[in-house]
N, C-alpha and C. Protein backbone atom coordinates (compact mmCIF):
# COMPACT_ATOMS: atom_id res chain seq x y z
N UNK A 1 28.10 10.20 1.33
CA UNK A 1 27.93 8.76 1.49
C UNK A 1 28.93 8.23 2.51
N UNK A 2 28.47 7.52 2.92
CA UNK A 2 29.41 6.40 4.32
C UNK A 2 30.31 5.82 3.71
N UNK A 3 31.81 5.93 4.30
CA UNK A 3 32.76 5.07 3.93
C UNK A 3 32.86 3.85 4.49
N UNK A 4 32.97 3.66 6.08
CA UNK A 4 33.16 2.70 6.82
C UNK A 4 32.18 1.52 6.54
N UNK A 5 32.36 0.52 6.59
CA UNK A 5 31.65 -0.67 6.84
C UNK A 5 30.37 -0.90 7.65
N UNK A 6 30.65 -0.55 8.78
CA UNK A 6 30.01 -0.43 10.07
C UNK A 6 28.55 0.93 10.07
N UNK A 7 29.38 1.65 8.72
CA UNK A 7 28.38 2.67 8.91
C UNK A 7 27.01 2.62 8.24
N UNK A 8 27.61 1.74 6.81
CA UNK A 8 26.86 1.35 5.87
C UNK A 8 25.76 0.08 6.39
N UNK A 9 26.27 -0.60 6.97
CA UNK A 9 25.42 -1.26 7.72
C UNK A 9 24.48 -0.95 8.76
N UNK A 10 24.73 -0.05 9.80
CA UNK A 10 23.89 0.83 10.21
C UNK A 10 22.72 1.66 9.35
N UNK A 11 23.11 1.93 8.51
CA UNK A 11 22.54 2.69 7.34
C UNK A 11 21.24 1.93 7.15
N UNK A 12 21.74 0.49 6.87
CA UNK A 12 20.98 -0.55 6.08
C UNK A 12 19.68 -0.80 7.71
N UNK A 13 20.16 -1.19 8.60
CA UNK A 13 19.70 -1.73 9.56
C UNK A 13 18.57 -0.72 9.86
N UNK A 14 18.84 0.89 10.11
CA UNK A 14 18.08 1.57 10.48
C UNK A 14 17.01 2.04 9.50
N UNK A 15 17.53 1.90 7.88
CA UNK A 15 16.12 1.65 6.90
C UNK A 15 15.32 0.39 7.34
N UNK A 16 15.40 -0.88 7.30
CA UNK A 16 14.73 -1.82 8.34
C UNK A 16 14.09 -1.23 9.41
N UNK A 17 14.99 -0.41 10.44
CA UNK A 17 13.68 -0.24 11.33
C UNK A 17 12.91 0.42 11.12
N UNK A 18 13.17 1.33 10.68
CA UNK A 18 12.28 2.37 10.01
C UNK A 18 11.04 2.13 9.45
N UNK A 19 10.99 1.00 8.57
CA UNK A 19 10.22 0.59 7.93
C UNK A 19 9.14 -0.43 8.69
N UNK A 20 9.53 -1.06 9.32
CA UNK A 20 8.76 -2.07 10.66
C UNK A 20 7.99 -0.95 11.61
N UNK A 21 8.92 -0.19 12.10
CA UNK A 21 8.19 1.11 12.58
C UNK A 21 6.80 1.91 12.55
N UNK A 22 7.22 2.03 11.00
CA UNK A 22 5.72 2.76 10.12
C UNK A 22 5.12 1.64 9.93
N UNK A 23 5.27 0.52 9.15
CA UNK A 23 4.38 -0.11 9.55
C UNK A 23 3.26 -0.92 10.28
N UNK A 24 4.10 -0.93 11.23
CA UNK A 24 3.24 -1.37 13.52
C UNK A 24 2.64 0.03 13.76
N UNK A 25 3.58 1.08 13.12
CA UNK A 25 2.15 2.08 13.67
C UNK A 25 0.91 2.68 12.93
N UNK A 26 1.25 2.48 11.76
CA UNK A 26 -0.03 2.36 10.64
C UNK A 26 -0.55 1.28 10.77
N UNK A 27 -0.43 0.33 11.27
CA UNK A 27 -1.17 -0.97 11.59
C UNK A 27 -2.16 -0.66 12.70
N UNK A 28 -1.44 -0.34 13.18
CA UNK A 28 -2.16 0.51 14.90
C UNK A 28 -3.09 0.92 14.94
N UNK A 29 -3.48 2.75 14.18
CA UNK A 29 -4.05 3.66 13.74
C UNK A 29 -5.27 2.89 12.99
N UNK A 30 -4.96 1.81 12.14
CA UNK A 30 -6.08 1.24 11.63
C UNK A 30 -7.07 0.50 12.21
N UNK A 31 -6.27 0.15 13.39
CA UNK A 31 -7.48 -1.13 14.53
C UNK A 31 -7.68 0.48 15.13
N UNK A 32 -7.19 1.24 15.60
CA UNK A 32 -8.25 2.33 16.07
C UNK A 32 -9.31 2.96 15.31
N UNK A 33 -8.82 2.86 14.25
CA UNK A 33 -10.13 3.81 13.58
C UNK A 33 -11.14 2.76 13.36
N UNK A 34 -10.77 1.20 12.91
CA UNK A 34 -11.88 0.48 13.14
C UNK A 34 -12.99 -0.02 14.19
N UNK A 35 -12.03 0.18 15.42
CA UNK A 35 -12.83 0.40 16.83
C UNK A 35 -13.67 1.39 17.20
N UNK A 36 -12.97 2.67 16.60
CA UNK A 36 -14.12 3.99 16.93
C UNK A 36 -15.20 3.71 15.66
N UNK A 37 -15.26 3.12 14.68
CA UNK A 37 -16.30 2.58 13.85
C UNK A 37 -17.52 1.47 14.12
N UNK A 38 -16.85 0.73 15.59
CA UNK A 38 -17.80 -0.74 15.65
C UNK A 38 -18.51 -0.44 16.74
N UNK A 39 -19.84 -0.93 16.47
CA UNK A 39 -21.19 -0.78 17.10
C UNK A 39 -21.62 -1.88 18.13
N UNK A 40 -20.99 -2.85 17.66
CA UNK A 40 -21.20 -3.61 18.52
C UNK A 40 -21.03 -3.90 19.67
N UNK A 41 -21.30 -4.12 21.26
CA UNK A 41 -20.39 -4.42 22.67
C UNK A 41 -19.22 -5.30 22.19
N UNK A 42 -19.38 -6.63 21.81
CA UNK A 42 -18.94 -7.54 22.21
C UNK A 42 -17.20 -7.83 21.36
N UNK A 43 -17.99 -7.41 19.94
CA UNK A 43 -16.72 -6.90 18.76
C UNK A 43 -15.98 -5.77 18.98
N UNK A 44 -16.47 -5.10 19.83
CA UNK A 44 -15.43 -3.72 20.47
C UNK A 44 -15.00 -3.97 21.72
N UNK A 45 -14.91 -4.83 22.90
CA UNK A 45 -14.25 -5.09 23.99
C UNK A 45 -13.23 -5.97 23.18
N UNK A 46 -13.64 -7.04 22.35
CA UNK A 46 -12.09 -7.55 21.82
C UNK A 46 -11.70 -7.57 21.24
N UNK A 47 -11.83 -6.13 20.61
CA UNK A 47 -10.80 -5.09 19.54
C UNK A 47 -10.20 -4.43 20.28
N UNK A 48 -10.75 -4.06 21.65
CA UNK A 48 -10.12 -3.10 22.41
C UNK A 48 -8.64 -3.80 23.01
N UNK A 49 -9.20 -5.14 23.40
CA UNK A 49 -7.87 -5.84 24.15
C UNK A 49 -6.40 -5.80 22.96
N UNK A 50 -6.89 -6.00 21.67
CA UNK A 50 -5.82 -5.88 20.40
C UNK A 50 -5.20 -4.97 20.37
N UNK A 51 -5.99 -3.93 20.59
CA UNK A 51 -5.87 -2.13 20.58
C UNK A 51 -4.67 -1.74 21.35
N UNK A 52 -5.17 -2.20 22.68
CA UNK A 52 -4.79 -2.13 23.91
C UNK A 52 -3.10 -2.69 24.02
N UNK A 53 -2.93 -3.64 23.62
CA UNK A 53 -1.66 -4.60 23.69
C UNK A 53 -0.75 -3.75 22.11
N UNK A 54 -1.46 -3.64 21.20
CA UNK A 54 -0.87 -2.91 20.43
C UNK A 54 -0.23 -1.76 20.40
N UNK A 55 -0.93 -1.17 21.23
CA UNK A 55 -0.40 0.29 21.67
C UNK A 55 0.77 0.69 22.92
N UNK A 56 0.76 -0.76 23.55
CA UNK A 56 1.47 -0.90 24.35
C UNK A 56 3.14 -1.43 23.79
N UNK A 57 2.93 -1.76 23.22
CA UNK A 57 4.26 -2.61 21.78
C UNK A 57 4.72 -0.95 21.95
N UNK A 58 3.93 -0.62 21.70
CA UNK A 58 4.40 0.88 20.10
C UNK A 58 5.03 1.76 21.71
N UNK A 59 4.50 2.02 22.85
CA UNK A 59 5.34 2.74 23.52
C UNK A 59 6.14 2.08 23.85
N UNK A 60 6.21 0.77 24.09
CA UNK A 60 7.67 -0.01 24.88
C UNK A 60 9.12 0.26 23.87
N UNK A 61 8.17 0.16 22.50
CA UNK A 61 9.95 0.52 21.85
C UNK A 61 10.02 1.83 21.14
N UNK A 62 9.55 3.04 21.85
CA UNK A 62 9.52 4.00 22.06
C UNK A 62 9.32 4.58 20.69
N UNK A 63 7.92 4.42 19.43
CA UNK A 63 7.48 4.29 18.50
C UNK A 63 6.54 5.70 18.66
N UNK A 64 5.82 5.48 20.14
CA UNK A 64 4.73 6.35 20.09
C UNK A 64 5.43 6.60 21.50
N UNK A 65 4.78 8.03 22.83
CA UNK A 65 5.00 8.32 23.44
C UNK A 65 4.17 7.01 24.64
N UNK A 66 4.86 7.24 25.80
CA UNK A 66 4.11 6.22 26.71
C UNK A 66 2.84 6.86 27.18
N UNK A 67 2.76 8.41 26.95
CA UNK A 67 1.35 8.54 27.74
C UNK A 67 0.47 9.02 26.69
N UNK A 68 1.21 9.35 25.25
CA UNK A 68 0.17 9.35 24.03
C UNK A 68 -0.89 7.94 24.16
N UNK A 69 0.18 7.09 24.30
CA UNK A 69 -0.40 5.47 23.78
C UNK A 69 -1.31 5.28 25.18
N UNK A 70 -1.32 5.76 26.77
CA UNK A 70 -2.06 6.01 27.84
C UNK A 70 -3.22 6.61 27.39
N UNK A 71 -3.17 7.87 27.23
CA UNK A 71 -4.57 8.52 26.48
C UNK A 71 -5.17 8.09 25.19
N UNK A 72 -4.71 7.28 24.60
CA UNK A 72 -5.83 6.67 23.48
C UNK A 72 -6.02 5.54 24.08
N UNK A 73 -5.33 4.88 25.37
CA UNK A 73 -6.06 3.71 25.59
C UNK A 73 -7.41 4.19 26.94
N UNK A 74 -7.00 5.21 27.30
CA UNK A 74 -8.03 5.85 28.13
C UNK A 74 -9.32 6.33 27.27
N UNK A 75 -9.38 7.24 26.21
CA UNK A 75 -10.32 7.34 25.55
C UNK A 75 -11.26 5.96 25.20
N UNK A 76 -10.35 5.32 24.24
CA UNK A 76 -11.04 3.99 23.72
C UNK A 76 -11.80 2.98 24.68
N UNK A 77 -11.34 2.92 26.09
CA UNK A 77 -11.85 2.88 26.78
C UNK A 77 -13.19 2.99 27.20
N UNK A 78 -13.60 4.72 27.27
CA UNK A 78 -14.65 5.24 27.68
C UNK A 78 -15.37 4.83 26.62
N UNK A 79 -14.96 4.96 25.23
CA UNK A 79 -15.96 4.62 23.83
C UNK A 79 -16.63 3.30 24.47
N UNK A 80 -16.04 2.36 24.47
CA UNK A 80 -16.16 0.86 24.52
C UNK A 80 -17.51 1.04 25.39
N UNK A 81 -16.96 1.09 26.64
CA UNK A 81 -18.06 1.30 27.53
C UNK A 81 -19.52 2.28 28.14
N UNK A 82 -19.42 2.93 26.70
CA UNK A 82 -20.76 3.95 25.80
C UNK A 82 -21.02 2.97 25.49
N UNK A 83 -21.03 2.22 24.75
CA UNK A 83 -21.66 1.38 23.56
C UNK A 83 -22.84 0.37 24.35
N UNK A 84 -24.15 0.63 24.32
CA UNK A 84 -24.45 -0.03 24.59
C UNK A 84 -25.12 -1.96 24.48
């Protein structure tokens, strides 16, 4: 266990992020799997923009990789624009 002050607080801070973390990226994962689920054009171009900006969060604070979060926005992409 941590003696210092400073450490224990760190301690505390990084359970917090931790937890915001998993949750923005299980949040994530869920608008994707609901996007590769929707049939519709119009309900899947602006799920995609959600998608899209979401996934972009998750690499900026280095959550997910920057070109993981590139290739699922490249895939989702191509889906979108299958759909007729």
């Amino acid at each position: 266990m941590a003696n210092h002050k400073s450490s224990l607080k760190r301690i505390r801070a990084n359970e917090a992020k931790r937890l915001r973390n998993r949750y923005q990226h299980k949040t994530t994962r869920t608008m994707v799997k609901k996007l590769r689920l929707t049939h519709d054009k119009v309900v899947a171009t602006d799920l995609y923009q959600k998608v899209s900006s979401a996934l972009d969060k998750l690499a900026k604070k280095n959550i997910i990789h920057k070109n993981k979060a590139s290739n699922l926005k490249s895939k989702l992409a191509k889906l979108v624009n299958k759909i007729a």
